[in-house]
Protein backbone atom coordinates (compact mmCIF):
# COMPACT_ATOMS: atom_id res chain seq x y z
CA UNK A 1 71.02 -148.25 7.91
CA UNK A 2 71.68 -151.00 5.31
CA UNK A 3 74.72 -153.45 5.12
CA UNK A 4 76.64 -154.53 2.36
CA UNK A 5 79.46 -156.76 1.74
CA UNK A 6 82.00 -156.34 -1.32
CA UNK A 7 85.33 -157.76 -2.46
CA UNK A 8 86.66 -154.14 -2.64
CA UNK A 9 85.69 -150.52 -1.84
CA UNK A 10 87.09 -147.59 -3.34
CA UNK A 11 86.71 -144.40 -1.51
CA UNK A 12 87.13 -141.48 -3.93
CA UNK A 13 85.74 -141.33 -7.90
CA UNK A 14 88.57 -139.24 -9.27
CA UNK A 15 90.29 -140.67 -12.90
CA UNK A 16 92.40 -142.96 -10.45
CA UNK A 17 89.39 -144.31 -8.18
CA UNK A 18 87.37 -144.77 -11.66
CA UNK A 19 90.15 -146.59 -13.42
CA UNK A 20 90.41 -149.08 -10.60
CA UNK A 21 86.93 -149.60 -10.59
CA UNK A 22 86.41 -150.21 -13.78
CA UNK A 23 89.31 -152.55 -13.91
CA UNK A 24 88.27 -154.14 -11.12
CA UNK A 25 84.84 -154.90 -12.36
CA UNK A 26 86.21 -156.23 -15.52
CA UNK A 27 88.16 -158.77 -13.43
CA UNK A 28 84.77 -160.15 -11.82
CA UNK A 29 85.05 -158.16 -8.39
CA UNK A 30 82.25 -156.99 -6.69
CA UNK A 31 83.51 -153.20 -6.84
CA UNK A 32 81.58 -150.82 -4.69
CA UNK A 33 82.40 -146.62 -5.16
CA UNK A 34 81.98 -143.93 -3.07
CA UNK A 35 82.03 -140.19 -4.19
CA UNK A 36 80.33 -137.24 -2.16
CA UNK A 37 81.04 -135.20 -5.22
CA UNK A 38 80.92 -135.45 -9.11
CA UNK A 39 82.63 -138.93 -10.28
CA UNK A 40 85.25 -138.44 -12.10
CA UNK A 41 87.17 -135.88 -9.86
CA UNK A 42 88.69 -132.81 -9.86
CA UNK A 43 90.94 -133.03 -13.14
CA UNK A 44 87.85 -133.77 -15.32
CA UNK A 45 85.27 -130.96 -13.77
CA UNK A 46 87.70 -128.76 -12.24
CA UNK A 47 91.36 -128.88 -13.03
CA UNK A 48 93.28 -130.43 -16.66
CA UNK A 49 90.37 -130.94 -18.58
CA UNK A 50 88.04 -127.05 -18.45
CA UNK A 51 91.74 -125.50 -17.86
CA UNK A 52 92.97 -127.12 -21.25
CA UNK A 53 90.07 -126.09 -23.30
CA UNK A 54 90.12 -122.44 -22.15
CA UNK A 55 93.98 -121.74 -23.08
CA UNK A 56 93.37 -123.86 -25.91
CA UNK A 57 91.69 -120.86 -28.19
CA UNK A 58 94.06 -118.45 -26.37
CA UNK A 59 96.87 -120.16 -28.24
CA UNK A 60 95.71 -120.74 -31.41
CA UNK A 61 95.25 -116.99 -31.62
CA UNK A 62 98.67 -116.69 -31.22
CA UNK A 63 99.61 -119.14 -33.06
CA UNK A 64 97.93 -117.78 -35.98
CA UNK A 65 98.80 -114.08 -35.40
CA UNK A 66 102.69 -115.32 -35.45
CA UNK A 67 102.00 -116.58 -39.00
CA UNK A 68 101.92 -114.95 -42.18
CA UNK A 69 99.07 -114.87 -44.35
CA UNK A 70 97.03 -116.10 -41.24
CA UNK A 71 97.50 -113.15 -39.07
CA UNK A 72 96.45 -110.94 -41.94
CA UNK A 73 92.45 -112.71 -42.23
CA UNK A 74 92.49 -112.42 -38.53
CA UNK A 75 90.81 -109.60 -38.18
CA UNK A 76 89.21 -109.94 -35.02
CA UNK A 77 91.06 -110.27 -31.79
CA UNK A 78 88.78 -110.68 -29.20
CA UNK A 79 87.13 -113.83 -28.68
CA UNK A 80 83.80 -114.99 -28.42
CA UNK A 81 83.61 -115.59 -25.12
CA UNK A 82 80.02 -116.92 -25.46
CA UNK A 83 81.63 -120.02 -27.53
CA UNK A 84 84.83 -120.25 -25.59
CA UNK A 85 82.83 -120.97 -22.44
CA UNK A 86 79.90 -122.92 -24.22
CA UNK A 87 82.86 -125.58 -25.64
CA UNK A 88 84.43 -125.76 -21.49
CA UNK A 89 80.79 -126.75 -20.58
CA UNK A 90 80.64 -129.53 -23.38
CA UNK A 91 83.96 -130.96 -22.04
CA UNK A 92 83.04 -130.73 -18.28
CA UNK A 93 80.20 -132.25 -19.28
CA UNK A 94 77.59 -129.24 -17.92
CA UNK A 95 79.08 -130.24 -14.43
CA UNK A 96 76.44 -133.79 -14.22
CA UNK A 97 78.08 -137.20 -13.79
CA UNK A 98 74.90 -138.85 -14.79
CA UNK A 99 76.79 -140.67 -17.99
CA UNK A 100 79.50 -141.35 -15.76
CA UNK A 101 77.28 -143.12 -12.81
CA UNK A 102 75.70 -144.74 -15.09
CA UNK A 103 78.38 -146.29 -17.22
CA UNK A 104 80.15 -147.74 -14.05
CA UNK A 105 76.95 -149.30 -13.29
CA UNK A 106 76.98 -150.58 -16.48
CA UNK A 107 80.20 -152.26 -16.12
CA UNK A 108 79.22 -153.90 -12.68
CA UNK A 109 79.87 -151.63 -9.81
CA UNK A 110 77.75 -149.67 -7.43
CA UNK A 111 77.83 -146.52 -6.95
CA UNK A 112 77.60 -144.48 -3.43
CA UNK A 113 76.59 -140.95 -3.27
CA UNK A 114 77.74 -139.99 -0.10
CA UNK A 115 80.54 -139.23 2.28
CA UNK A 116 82.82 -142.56 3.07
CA UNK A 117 84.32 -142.62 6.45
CA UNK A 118 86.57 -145.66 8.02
CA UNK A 119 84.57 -146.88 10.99
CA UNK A 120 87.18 -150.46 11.47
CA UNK A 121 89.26 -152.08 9.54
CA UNK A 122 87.49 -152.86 5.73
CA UNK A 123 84.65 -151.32 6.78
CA UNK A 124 83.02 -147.96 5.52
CA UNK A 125 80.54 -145.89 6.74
CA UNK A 126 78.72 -143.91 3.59
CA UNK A 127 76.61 -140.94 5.05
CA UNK A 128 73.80 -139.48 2.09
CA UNK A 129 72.87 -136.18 1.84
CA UNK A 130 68.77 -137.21 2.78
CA UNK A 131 70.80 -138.30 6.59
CA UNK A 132 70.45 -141.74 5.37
CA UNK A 133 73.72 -143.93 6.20
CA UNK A 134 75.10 -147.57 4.68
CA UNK A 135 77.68 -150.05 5.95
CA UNK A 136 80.36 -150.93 3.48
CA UNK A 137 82.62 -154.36 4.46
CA UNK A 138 85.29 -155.10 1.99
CA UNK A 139 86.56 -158.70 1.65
CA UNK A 140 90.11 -158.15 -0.02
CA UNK A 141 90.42 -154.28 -0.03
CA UNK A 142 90.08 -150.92 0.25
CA UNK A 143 91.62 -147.95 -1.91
CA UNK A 144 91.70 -144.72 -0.61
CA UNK A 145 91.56 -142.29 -3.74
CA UNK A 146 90.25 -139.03 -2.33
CA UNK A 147 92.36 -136.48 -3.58
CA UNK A 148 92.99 -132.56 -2.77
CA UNK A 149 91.17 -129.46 -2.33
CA UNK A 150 92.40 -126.14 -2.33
CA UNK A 151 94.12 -124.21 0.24
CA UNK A 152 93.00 -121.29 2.01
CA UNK A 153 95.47 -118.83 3.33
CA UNK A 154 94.66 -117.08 6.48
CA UNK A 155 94.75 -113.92 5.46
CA UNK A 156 92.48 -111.37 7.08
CA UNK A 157 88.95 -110.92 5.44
CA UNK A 158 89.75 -113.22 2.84
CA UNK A 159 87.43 -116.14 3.77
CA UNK A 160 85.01 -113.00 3.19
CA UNK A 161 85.39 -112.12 0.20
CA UNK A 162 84.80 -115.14 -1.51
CA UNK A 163 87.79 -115.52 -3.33
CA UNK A 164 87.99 -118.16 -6.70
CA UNK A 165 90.06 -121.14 -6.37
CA UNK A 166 91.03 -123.10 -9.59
CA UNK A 167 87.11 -124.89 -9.64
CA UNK A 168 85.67 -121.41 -9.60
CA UNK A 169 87.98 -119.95 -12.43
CA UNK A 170 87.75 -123.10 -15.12
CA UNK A 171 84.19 -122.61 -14.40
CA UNK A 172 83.66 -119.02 -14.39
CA UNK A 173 80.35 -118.28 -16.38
CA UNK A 174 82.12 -114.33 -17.02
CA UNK A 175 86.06 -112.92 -17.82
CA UNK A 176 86.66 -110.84 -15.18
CA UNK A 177 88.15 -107.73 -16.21
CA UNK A 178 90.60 -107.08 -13.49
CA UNK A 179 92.12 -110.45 -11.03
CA UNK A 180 94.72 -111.02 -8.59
CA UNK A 181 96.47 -114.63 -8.88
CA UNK A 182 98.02 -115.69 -5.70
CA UNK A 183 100.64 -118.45 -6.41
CA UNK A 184 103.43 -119.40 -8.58
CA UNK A 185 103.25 -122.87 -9.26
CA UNK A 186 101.20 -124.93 -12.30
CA UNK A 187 97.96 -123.69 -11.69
CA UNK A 188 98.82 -120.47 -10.70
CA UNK A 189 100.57 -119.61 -14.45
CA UNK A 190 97.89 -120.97 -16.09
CA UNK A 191 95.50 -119.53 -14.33
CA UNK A 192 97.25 -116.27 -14.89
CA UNK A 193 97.29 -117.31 -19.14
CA UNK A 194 93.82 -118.00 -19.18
CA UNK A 195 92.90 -114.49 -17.97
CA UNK A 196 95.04 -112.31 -19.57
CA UNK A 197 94.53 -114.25 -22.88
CA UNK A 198 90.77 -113.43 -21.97
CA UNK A 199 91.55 -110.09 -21.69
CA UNK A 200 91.80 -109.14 -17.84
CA UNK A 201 94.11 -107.16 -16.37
CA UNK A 202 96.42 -109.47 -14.37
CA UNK A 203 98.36 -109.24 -11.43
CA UNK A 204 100.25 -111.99 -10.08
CA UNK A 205 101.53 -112.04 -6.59
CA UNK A 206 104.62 -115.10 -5.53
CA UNK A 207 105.48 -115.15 -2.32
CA UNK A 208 108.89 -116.82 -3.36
CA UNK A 209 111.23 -115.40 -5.55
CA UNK A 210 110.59 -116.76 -8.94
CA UNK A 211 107.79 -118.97 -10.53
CA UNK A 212 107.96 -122.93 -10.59
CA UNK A 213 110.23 -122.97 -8.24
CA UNK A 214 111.19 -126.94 -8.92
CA UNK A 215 111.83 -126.18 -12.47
CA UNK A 216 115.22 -125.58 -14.42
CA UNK A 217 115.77 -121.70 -13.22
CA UNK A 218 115.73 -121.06 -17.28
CA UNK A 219 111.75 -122.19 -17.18
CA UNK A 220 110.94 -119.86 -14.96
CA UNK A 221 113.06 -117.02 -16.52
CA UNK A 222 111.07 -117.46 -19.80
CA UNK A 223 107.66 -118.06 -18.43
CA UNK A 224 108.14 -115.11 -16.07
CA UNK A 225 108.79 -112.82 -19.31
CA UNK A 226 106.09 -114.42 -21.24
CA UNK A 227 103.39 -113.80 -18.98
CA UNK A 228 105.04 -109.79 -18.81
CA UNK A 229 105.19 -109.71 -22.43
CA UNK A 230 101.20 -110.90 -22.50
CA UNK A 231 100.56 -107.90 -19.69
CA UNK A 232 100.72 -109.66 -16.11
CA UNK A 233 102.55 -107.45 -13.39
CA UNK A 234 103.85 -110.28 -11.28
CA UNK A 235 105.24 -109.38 -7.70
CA UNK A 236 107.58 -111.72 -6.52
CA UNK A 237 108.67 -112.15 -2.77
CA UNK A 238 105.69 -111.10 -1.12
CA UNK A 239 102.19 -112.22 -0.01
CA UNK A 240 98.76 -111.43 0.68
CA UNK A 241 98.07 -109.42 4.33
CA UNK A 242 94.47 -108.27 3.93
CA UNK A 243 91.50 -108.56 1.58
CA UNK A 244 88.53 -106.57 2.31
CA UNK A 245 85.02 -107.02 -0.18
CA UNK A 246 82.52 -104.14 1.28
CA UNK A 247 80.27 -105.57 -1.34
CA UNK A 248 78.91 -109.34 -2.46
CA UNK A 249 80.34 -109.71 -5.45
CA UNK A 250 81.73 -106.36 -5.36
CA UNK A 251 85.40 -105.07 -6.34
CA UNK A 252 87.77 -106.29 -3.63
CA UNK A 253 90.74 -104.40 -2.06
CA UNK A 254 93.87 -106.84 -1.67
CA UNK A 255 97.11 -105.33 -0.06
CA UNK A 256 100.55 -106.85 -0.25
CA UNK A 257 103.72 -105.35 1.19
CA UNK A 258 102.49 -101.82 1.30
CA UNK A 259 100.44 -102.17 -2.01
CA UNK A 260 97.17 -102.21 -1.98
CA UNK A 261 95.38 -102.81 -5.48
CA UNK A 262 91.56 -103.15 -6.40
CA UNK A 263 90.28 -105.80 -8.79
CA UNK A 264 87.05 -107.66 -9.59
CA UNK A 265 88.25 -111.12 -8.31
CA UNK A 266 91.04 -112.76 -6.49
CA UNK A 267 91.86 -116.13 -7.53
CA UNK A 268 94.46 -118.53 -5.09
CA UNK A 269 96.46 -120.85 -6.67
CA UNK A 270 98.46 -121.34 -3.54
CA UNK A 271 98.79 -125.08 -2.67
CA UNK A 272 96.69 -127.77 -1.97
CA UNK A 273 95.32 -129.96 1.25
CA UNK A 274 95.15 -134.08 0.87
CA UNK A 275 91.58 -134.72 1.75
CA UNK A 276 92.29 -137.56 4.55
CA UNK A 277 91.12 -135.10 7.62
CA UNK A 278 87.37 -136.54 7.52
CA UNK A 279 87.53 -139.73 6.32
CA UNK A 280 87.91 -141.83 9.57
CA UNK A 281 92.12 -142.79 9.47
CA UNK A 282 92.48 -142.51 13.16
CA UNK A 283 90.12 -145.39 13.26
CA UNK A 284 92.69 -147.60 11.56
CA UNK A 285 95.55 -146.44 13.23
CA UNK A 286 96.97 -143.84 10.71
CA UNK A 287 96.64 -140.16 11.05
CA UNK A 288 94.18 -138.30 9.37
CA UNK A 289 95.33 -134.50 7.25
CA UNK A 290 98.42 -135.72 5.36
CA UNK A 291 99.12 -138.56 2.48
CA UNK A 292 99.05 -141.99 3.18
CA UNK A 293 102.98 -143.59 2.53
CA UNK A 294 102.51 -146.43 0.37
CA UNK A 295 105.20 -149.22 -0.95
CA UNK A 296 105.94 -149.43 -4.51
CA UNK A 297 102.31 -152.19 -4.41
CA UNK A 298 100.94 -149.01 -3.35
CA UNK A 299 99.66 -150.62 0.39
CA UNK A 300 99.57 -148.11 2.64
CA UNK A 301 102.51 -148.28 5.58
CA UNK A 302 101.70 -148.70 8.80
CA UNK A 303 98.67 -150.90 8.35
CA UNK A 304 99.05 -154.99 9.44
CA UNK A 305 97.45 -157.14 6.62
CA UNK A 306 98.10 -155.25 3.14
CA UNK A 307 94.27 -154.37 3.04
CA UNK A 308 94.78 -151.00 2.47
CA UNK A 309 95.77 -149.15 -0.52
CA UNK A 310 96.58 -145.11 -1.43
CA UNK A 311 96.91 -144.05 -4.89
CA UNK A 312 97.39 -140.91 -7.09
CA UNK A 313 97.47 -137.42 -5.02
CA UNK A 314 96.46 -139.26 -1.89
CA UNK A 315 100.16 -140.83 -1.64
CA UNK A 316 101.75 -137.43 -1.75
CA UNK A 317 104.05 -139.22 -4.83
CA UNK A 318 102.47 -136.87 -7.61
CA UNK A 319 99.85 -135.18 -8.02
CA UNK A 320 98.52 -135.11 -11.47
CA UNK A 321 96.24 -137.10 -13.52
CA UNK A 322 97.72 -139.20 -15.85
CA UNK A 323 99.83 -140.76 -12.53
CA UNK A 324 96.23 -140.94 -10.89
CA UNK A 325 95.39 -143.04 -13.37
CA UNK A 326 98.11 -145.17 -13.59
CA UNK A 327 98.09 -145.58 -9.85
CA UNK A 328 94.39 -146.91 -10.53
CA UNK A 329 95.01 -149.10 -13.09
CA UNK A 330 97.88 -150.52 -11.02
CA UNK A 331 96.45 -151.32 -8.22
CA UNK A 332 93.10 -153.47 -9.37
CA UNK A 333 96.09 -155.63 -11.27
CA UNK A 334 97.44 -155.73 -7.43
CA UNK A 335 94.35 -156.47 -5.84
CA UNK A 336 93.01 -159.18 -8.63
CA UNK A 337 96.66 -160.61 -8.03
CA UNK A 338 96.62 -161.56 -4.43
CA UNK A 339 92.57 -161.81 -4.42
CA UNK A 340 93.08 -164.46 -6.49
CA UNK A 341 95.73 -165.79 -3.86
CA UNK A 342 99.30 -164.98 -5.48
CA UNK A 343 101.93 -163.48 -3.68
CA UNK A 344 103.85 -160.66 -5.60
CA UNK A 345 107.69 -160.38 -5.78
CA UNK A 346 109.19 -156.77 -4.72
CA UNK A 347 109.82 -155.85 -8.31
CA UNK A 348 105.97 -157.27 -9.63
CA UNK A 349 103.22 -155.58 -10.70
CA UNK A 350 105.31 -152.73 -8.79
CA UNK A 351 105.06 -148.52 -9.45
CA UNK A 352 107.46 -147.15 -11.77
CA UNK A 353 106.45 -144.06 -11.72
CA UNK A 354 109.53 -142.76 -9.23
CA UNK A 355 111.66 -140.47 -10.89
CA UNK A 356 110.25 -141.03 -14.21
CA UNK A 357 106.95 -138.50 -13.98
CA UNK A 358 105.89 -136.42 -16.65
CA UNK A 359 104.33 -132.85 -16.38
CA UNK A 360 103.09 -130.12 -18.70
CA UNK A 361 102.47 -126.46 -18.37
CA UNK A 362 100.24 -124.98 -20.86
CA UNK A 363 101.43 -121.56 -20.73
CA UNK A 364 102.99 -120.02 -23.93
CA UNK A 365 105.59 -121.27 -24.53
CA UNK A 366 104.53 -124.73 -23.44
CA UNK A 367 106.44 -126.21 -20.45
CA UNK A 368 107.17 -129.81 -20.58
CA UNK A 369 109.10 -131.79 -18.11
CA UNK A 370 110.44 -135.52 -17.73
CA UNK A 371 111.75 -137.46 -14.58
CA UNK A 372 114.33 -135.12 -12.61
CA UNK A 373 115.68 -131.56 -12.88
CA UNK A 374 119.47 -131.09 -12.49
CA UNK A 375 119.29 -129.94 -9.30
CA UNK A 376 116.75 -132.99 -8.04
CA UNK A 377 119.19 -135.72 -9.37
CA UNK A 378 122.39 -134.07 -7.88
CA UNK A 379 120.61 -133.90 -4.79
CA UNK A 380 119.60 -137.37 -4.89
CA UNK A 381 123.42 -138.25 -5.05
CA UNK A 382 123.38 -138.84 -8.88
CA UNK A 383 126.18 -138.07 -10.50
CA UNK A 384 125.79 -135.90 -13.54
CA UNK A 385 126.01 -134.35 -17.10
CA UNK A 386 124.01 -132.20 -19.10
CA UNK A 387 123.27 -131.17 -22.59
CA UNK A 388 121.57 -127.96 -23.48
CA UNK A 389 119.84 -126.19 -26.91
CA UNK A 390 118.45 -122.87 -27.81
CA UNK A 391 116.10 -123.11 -30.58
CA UNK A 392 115.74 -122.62 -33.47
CA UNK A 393 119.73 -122.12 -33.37
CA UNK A 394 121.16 -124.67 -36.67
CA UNK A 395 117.51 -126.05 -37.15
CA UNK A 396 116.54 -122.98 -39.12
CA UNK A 397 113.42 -124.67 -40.59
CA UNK A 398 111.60 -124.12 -37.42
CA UNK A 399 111.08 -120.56 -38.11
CA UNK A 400 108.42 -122.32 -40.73
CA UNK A 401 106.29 -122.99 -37.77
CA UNK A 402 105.62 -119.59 -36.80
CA UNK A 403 107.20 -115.76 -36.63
CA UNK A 404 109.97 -115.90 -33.91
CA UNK A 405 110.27 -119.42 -32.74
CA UNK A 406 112.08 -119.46 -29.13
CA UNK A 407 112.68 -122.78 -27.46
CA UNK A 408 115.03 -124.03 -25.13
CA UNK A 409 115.83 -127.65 -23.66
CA UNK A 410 117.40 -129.67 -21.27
CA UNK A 411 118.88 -132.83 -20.90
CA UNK A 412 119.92 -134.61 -17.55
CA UNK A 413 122.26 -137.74 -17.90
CA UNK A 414 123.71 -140.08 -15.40
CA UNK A 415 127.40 -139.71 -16.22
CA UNK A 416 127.78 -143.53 -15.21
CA UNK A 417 124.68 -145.10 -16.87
CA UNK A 418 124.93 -142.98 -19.50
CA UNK A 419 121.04 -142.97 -19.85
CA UNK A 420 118.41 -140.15 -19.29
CA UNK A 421 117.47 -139.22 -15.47
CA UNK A 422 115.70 -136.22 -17.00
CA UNK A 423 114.80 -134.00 -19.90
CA UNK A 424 113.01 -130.47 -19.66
CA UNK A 425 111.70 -128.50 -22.84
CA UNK A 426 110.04 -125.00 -23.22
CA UNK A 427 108.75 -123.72 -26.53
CA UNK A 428 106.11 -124.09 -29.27
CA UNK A 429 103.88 -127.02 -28.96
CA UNK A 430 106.95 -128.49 -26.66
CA UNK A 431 104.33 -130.71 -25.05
CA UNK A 432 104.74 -133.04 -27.41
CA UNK A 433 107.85 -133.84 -27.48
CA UNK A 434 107.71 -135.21 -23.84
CA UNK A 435 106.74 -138.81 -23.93
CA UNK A 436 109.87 -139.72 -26.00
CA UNK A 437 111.86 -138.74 -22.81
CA UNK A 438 109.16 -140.33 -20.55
CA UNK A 439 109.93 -143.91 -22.57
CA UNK A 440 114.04 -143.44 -22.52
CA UNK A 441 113.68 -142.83 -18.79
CA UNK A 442 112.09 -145.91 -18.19
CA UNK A 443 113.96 -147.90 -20.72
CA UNK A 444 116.94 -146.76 -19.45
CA UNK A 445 118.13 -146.52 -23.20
CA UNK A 446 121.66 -145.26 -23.33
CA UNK A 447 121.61 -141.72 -24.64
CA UNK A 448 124.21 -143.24 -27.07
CA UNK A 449 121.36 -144.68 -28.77
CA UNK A 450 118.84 -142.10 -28.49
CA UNK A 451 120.81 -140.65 -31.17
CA UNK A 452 119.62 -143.55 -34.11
CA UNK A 453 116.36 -142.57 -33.30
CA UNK A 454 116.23 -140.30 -36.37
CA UNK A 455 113.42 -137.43 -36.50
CA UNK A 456 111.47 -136.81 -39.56
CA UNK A 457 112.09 -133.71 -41.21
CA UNK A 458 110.77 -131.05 -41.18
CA UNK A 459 108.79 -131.40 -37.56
CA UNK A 460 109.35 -129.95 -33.78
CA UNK A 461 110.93 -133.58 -32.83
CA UNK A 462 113.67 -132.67 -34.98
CA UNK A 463 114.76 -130.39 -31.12
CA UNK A 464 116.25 -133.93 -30.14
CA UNK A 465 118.58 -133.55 -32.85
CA UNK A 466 120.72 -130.40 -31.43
CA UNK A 467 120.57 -132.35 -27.75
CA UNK A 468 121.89 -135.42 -29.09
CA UNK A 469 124.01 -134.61 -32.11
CA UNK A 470 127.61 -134.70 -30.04
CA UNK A 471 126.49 -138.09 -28.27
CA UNK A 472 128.42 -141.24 -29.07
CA UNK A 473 129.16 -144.60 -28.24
CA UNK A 474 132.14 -142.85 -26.44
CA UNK A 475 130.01 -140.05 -24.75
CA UNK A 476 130.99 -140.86 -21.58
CA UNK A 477 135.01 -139.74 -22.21
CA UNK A 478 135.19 -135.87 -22.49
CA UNK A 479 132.87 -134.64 -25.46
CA UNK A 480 133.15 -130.79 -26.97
CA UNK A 481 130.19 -129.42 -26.19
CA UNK A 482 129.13 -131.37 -22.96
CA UNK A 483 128.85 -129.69 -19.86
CA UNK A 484 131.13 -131.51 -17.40
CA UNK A 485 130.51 -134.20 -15.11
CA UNK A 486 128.77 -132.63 -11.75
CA UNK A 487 129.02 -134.38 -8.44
CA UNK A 488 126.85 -133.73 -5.42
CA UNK A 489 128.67 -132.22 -2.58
């Protein structure tokens, strides 16, 4: 067993533990990371990244099928799956880390293969897979940043049967031609889009009673119809109660309520577990299966000394990349800070990221959300108005973009502030028009003012216009058009 000392030790190469590291390096640290699997995490092999590229074709097609003059040269509509799946290997990076490992090296840290486990406090114990072991001590830190795995229902003979999670579908080597999602949430639509735009036949089983269930209900209303239109049978209040696979890699009998249906693969989509049960927390006084609460520094509650930090997924505040990586970044300014012997205010070098996060849903119509949903800031005792569009509505143009252009958005406004608590948008290429609601969130800019932020013509951001074309310097007196002020109970 070999002992070694560092200023900090980061448990967990996911985009978050990899942007501290690498910021930390660049600082002068002595940085040690510890991954037992690929660095650079689930959203790079696994999740955004192969999950991205494989609706990416699937929309295109219908972009260009909704467009004169292009629909007519397409004349094929099945894809080359061959060349669909050889461009998701390029990106995933043909599932090595090699580049990766090496490139962090490069930059000054070391890098642990192996499986990191709290032994006392600032110290880690990294088991290899040739039984080998090492000692990790850290002298100013240590940053949990180990993510989530899937979770596994128990449902009767469905361990058995092998069943795909997300890792399994973005890198599926075949399209297969019947599959049973299990979920409703993010990964469970576009798991759903990625096959049936592949060309299986889809079935899609909620157990609640509509999809994206923390989305504006009109979101789920037009994704649900979407995915109908495209061929998926979804099943809504209901669940898995048996899976039986006679056969490796055989068809596989699922029933649910009464049903019982046969397809080539089941795929679950149905929530996922923090992965703190095996990494040693009970040895530092916290428990181990759930997030680790952290303060806006991100320093994990609970623990005497502010040694220990949580970021991205681990914390439970979002889980999703780009905050991953934000978190990461964040933190080695923290830990450089008070390393270097400063004490930080409350409000310094401090996570902003509460009530402000942005999310997108690749399904088509694209799903974009910023901060909170209507619902989410009336609950949080906000007190509220709103401002609603159907597209293409006045902005006619928009039917330039493509063959019936359907959109819909959603502002949330603090009726006191007068500035943005949230903003949702589904339609074409939506996505894009996110991080202009992501900035006026955190700038608190006064909707008032939003509205001299003048779109170019002819583009998509021109949707702002119809959400902001009755706001004024007076907007907070009653306004045709504005939905009225909403109080929580």
């Amino acid at each position: 067993m070999t002992r070694e000392h560092f200023d900090v030790v980061v448990i967990g190469g996911g985009v978050g533990g990899v942007a501290a590291v690498r910021k930390l390096a660049a600082a002068g640290l002595e940085i040690a990371l510890v991954e037992d699997r690929l660095v650079g995490g689930e959203c790079h092999y696994f999740g955004c990244n192969p999950s991205r590229t494989l609706l990416r074709p699937i929309e295109v097609l219908n972009l260009a099928k909704a467009v004169p003059g292009v629909r007519e040269a397409v004349s094929h509509e099945e894809f080359d799956i061959a060349a669909v799946l050889a461009k998701r290997d390029m990106i995933i990076e043909h599932l090595t880390d090699d580049d990766r490992t090496a490139s962090l090296q490069q930059a000054g840290a070391a890098v642990f293969h192996g499986a990191g486990r709290f032994t006392a406090e600032r110290t880690v114990r990294v088991a290899f897979a040739d039984q080998s072991e090492a000692v990790l001590t850290a002298r100013h830190a240590v940053v949990v940043a180990t993510g989530t795995r899937p979770y596994l229902p128990a449902v009767p003979g469905l361990v058995q049967a092998r069943p795909w999670t997300n890792r399994d579908l973005t890198t599926m080597t075949r399209v297969p031609p019947r599959a049973l999602v299990v979920g409703g949430g993010p990964v469970a639509v576009e798991g759903a889009s990625i096959l049936t735009g592949l060309g299986s036949e889809v079935t899609l089983l909620v157990r609640g009673t509509s999809l994206l269930p923390t989305w504006e209900p009109e979101v789920r209303d037009m994704v649900a119809q979407s995915l109908r239109n495209s061929g998926v049978a979804i099943h809504f209040d209901t669940e898995l109660s048996a899976v039986d696979r006679p056969v490796t890699g055989g068809p596989v009998t699922a029933t649910f309520q009464g049903h019982t249906i046969e397809v080539d693969e089941v795929v679950l989509a149905a929530g996922r577990l923090t992965n703190t049960d095996d990494i040693g927390l009970e040895t530092i006084g916290l428990p181990p299966g759930g997030v680790v609460p952290v303060n806006d520094h991100l320093q994990a509650l609970g623990v005497t000394g502010g040694w220990l930090y949580a970021l991205g997924d681990t914390t439970g505040r979002a889980r999703l990349s780009h905050i991953s990586t934000y978190h990461g970044r964040l933190v080695a300014e923290i830990i450089v800070a008070r390393a270097a012997g400063r004490e930080l205010r409350d409000d310094e070098l401090a996570a902003h990221d509460a009530g402000s996060v942005a999310q997108v849903i690749f399904t088509d119509p694209q799903v974009a959300r910023a901060g909170r949903t209507e619902r989410q800031a009336l609950a949080e005792g906000f007190a509220v108005r709103t401002r609603t569009a159907d597209y293409p509505g006045t902005l006619r143009f928009l039917n330039l973009l493509r063959d019936g252009f359907h959109g819909w958005a959603k502002l949330v406004i603090d009726a006191e502030t007068n500035t943005l608590l949230g903003a949702t948008f589904i339609g074409p290429q939506f996505s894009e028009l996110i991080q202009a609601a992501t900035l006026a969130i955190v700038a608190k800019v006064p909707v008032s003012l939003l509205r001299h932020a003048v779109a170019p013509h002819p583009t998509t951001n021109q949707v702002w216009d119809l959400l902001l074309a009755e706001e004024s310097e007076f907007a907070l007196l009653p306004v045709s058009g504005a939905q009225p002020i909403q109080r929580p109970c």
